[in-house]
PDB file of N, CA and C in Angstrom:
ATOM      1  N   UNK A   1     145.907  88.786  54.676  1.00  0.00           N
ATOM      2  CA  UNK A   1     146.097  90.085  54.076  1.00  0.00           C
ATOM      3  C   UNK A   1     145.614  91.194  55.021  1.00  0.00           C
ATOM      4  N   UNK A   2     144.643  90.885  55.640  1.00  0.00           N
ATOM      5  CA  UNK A   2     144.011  92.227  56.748  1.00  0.00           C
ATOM      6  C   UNK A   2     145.037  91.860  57.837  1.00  0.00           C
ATOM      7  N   UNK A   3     145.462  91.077  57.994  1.00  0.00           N
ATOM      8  CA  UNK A   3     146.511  91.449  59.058  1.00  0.00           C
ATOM      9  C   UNK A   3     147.527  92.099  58.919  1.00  0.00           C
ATOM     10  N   UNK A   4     147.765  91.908  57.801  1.00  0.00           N
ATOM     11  CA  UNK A   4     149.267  92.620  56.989  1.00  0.00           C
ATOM     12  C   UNK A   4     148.940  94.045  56.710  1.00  0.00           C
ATOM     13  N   UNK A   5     147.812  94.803  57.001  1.00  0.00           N
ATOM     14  CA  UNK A   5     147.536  96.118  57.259  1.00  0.00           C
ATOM     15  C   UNK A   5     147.538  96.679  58.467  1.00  0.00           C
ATOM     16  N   UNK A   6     147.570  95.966  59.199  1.00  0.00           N
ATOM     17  CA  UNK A   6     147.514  96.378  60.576  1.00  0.00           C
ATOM     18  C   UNK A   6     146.621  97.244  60.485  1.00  0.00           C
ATOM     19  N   UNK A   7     146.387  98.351  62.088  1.00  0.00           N
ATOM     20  CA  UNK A   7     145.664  99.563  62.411  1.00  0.00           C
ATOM     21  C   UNK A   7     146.401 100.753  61.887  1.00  0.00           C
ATOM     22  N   UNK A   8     145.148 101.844  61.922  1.00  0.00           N
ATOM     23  CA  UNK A   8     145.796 103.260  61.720  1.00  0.00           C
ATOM     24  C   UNK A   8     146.207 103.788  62.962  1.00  0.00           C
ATOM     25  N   UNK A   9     147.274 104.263  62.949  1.00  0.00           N
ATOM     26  CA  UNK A   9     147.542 105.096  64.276  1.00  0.00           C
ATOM     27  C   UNK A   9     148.194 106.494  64.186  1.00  0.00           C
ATOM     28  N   UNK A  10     147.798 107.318  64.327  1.00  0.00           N
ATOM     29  CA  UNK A  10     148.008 109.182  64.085  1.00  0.00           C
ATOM     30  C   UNK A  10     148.907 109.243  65.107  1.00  0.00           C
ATOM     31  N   UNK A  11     149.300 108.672  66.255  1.00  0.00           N
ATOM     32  CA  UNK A  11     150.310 109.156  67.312  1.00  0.00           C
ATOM     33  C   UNK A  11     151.624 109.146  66.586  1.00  0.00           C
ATOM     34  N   UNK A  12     152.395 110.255  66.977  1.00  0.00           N
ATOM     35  CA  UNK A  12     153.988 110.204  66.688  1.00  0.00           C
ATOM     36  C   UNK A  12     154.939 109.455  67.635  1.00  0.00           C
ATOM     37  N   UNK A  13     155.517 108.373  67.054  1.00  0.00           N
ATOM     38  CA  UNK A  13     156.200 107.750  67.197  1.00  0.00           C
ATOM     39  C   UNK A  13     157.382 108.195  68.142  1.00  0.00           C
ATOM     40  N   UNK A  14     158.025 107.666  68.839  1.00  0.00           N
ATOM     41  CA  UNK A  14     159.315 108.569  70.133  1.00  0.00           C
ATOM     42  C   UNK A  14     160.239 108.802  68.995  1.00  0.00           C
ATOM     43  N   UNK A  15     160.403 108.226  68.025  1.00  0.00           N
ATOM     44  CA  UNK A  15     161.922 108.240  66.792  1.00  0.00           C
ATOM     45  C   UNK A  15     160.748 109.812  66.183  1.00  0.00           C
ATOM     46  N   UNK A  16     160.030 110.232  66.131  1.00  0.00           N
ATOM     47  CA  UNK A  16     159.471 111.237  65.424  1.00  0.00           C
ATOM     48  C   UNK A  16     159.168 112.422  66.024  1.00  0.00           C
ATOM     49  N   UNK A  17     159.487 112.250  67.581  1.00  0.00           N
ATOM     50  CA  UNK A  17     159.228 113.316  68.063  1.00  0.00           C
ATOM     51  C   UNK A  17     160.173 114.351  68.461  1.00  0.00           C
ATOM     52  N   UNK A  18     161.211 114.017  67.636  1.00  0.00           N
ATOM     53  CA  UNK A  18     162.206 115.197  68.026  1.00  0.00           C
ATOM     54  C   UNK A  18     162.004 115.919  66.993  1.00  0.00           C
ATOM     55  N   UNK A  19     161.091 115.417  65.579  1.00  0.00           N
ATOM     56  CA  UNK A  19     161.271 116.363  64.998  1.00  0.00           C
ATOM     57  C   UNK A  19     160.098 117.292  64.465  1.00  0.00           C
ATOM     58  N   UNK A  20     159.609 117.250  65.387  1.00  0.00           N
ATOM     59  CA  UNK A  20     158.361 118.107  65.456  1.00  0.00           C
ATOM     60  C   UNK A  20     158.716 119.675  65.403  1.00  0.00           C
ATOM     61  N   UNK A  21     159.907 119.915  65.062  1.00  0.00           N
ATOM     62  CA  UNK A  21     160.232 121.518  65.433  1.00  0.00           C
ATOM     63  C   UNK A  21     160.738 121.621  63.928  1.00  0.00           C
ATOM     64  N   UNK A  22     160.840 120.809  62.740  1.00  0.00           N
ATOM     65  CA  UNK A  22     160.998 121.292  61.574  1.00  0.00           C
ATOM     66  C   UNK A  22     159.621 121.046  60.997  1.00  0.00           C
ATOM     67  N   UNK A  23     158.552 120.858  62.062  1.00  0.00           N
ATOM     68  CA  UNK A  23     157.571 121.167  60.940  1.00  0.00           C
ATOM     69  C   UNK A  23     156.438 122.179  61.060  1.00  0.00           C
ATOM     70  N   UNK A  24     155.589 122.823  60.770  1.00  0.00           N
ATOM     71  CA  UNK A  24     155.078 123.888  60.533  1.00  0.00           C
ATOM     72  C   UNK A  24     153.984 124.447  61.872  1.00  0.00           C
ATOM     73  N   UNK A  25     153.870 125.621  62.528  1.00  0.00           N
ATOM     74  CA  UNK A  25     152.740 125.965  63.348  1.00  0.00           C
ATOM     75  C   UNK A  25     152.331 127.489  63.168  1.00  0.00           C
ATOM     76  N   UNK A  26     151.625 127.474  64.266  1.00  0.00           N
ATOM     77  CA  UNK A  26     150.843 128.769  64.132  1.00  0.00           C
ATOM     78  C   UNK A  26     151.503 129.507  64.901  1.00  0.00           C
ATOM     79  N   UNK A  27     152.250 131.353  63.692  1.00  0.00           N
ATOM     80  CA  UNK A  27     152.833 132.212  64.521  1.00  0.00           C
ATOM     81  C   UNK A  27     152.332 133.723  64.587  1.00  0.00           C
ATOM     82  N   UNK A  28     152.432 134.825  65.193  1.00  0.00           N
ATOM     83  CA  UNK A  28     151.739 135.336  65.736  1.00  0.00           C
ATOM     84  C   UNK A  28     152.977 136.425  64.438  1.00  0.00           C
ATOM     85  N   UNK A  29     152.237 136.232  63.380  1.00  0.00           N
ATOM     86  CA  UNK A  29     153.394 137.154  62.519  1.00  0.00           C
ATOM     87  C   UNK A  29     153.214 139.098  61.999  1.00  0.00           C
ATOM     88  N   UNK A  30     152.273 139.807  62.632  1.00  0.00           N
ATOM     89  CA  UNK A  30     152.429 141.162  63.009  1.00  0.00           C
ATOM     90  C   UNK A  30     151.857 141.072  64.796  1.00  0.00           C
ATOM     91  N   UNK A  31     152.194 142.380  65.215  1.00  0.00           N
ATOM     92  CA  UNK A  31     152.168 142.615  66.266  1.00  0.00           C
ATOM     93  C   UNK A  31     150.294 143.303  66.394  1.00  0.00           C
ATOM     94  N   UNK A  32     150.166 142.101  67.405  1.00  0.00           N
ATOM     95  CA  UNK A  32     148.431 142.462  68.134  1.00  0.00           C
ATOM     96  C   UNK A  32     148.574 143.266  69.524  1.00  0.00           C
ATOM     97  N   UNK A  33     147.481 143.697  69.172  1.00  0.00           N
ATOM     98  CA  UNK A  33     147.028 144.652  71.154  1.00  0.00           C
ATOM     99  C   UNK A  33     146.672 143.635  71.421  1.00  0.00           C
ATOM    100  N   UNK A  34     146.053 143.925  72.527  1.00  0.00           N
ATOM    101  CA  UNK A  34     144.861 143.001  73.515  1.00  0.00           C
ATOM    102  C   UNK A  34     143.529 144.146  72.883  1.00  0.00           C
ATOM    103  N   UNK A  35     142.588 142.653  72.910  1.00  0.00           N
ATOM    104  CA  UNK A  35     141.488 143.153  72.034  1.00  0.00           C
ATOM    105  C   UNK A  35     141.088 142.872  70.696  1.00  0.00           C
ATOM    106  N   UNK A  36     142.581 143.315  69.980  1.00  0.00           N
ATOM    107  CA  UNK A  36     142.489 142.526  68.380  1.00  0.00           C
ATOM    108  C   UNK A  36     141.837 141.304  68.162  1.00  0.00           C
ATOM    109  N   UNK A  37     141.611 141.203  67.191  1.00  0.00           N
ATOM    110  CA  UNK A  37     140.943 139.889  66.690  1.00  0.00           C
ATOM    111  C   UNK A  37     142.157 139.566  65.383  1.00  0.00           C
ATOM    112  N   UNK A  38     142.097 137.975  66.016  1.00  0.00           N
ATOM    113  CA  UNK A  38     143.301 137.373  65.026  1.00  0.00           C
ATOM    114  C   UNK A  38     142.634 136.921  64.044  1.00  0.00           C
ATOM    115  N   UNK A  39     143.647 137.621  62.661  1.00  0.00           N
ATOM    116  CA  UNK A  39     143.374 137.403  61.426  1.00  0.00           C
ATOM    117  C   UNK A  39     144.192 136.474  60.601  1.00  0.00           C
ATOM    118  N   UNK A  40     143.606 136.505  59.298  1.00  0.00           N
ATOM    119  CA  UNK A  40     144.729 135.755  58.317  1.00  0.00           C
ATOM    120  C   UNK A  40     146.050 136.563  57.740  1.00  0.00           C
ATOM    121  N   UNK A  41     145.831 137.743  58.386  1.00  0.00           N
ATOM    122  CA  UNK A  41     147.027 138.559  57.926  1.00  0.00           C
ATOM    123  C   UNK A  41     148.040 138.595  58.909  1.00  0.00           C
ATOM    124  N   UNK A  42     147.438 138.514  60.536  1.00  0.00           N
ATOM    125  CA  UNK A  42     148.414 138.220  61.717  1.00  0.00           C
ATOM    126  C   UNK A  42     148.801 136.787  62.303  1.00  0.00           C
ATOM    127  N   UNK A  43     148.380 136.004  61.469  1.00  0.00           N
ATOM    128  CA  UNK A  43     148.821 134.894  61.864  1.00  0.00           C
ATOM    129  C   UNK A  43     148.890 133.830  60.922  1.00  0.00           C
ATOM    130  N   UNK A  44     149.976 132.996  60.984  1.00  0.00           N
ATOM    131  CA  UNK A  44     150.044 132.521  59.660  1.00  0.00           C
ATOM    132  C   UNK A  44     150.812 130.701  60.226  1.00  0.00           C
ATOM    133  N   UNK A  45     150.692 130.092  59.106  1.00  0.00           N
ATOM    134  CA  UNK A  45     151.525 128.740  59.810  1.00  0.00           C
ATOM    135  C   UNK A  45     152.751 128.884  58.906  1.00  0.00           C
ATOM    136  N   UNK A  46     153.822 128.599  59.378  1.00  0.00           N
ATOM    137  CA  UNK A  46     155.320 128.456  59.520  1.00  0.00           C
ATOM    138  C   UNK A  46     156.048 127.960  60.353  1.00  0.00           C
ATOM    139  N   UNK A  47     157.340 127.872  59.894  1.00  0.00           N
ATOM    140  CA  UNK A  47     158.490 126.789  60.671  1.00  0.00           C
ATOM    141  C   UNK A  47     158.827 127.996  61.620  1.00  0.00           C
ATOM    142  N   UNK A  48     159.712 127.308  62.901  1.00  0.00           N
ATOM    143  CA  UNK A  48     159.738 125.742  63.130  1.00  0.00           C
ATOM    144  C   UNK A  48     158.218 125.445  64.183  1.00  0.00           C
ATOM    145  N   UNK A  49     158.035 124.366  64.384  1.00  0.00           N
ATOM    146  CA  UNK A  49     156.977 123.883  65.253  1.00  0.00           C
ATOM    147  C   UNK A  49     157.055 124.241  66.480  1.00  0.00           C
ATOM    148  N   UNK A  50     156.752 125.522  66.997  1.00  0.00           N
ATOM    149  CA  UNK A  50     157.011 125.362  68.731  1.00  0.00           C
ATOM    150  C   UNK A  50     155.320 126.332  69.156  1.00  0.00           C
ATOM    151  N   UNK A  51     155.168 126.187  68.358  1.00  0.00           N
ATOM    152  CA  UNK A  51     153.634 126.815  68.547  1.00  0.00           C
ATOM    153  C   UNK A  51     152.616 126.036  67.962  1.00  0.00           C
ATOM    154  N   UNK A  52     151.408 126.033  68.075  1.00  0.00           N
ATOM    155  CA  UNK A  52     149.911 125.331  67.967  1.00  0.00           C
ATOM    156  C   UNK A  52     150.245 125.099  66.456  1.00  0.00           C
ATOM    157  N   UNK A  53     149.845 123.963  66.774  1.00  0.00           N
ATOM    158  CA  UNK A  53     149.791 122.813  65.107  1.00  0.00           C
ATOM    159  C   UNK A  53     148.535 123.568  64.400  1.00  0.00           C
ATOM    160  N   UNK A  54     148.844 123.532  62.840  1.00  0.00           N
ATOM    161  CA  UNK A  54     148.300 123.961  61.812  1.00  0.00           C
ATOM    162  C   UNK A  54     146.958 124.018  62.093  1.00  0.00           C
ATOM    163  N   UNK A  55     146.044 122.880  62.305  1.00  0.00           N
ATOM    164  CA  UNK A  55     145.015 122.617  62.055  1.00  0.00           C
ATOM    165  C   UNK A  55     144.277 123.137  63.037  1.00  0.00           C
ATOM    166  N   UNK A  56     144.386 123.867  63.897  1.00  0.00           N
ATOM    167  CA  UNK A  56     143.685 125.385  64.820  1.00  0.00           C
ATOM    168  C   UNK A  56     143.381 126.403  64.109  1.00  0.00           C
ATOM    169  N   UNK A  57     143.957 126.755  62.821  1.00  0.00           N
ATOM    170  CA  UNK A  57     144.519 128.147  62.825  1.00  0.00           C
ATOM    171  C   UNK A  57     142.945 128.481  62.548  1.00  0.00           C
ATOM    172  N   UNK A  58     141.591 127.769  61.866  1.00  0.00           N
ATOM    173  CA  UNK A  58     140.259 127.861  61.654  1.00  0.00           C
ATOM    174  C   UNK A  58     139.431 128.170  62.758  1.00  0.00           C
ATOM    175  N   UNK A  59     139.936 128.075  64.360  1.00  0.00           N
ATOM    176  CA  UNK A  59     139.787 127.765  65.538  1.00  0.00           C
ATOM    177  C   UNK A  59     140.339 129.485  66.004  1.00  0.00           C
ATOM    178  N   UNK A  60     141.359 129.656  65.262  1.00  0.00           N
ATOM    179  CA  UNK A  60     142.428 130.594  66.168  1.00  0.00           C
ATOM    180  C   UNK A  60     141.810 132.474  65.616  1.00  0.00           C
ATOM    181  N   UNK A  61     141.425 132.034  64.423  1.00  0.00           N
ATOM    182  CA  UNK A  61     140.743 132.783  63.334  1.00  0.00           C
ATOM    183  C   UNK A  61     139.458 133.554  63.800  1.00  0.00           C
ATOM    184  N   UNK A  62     139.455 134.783  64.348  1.00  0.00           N
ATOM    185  CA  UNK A  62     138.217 135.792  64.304  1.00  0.00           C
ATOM    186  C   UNK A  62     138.356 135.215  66.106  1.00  0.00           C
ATOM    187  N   UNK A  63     138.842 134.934  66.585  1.00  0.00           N
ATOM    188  CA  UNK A  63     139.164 134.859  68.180  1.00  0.00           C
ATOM    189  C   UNK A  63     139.444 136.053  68.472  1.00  0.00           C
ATOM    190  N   UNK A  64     139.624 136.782  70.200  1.00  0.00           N
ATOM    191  CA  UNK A  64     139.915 137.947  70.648  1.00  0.00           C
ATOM    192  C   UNK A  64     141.349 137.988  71.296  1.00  0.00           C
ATOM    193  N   UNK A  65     142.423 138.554  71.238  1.00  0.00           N
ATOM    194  CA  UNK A  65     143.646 138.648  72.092  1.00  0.00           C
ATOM    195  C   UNK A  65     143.576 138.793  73.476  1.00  0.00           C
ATOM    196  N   UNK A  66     143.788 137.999  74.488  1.00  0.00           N
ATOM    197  CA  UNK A  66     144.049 138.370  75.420  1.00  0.00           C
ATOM    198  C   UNK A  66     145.011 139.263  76.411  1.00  0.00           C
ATOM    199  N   UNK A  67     146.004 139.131  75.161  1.00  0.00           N
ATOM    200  CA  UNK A  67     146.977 140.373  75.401  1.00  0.00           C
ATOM    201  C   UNK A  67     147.560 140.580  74.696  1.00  0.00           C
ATOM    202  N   UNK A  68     148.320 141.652  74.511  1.00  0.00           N
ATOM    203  CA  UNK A  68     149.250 142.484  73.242  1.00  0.00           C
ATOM    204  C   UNK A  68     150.489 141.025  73.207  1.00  0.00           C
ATOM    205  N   UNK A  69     150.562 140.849  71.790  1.00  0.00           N
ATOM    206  CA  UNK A  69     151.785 140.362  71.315  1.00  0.00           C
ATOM    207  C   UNK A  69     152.342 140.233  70.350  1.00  0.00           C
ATOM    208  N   UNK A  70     153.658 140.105  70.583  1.00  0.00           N
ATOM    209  CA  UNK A  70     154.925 140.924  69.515  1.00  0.00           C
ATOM    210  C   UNK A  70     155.202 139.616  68.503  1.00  0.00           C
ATOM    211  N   UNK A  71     155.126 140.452  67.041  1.00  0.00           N
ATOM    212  CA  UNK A  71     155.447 139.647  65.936  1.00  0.00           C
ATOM    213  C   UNK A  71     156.505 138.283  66.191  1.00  0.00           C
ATOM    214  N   UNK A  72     156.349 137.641  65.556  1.00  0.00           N
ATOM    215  CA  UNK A  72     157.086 136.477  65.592  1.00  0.00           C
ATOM    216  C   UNK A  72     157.390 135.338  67.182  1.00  0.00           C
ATOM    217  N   UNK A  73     156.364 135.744  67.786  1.00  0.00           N
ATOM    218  CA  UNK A  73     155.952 134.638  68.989  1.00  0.00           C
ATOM    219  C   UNK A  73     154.605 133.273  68.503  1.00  0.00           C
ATOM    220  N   UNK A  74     155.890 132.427  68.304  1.00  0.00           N
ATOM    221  CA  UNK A  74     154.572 130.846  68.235  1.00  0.00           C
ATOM    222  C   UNK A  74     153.336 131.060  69.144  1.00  0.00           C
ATOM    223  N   UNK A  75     151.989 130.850  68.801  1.00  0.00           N
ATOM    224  CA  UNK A  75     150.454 130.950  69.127  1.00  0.00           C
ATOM    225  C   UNK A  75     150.393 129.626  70.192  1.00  0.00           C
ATOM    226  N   UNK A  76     150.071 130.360  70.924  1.00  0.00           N
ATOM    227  CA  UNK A  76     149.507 129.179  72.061  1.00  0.00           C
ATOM    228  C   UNK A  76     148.552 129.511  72.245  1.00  0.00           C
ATOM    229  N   UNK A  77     147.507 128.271  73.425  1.00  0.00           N
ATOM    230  CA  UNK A  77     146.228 128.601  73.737  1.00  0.00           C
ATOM    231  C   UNK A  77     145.723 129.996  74.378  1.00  0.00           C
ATOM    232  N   UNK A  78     146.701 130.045  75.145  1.00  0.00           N
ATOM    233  CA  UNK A  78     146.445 130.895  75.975  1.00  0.00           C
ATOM    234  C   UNK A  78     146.521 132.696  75.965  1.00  0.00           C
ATOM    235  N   UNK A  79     146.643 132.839  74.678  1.00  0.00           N
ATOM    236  CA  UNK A  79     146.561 134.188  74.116  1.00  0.00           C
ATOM    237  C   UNK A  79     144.978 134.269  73.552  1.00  0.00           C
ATOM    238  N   UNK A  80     144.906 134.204  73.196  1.00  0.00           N
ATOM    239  CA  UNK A  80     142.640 133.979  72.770  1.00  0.00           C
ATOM    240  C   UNK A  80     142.066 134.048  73.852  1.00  0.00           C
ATOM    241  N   UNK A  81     140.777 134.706  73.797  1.00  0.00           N
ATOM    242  CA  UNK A  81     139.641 134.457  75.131  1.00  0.00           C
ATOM    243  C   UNK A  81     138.578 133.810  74.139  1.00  0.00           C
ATOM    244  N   UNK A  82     137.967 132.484  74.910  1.00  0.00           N
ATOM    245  CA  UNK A  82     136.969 131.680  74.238  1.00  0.00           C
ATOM    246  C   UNK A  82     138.148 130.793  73.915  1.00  0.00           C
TER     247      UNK A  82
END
């Protein structure tokens, strides 16, 4: 029977990774300066997936802009300082 459970494994599968773009990330949904601090009002998780997976957004939250950017650009690392 414990074999018949096998392990847990969190990696996405190659058959699963195409569809990583219907599912939800972090987007940059009003327009920030550089300087702003990202809020829950400028950034929000929504489709499609081409920006930082959900579970940042606690991470992404009260961070500083590194530069001005325009509503509706998926959140990457590299907009935050820290």
């Amino acid at each position: 029977a414990w074999q018949a459970l096998g392990k847990v494994n969190y990696e996405r599968k190659e058959s699963e990774k195409g569809n990583a773009i219907f599912r939800r990330s972090l987007y940059v949904v009003k327009d920030v300066a550089e300087g702003d601090v990202f809020t829950h009002e400028n950034v929000k998780s929504i489709r499609p997936g081409y920006g930082l997976a959900p579970k940042y957004l606690h991470d992404v939250i009260g961070k500083v802009a590194a530069k001005s950017i325009k509503a509706g650009v998926p959140m990457e690392l590299t907009y935050f300082k820290g």
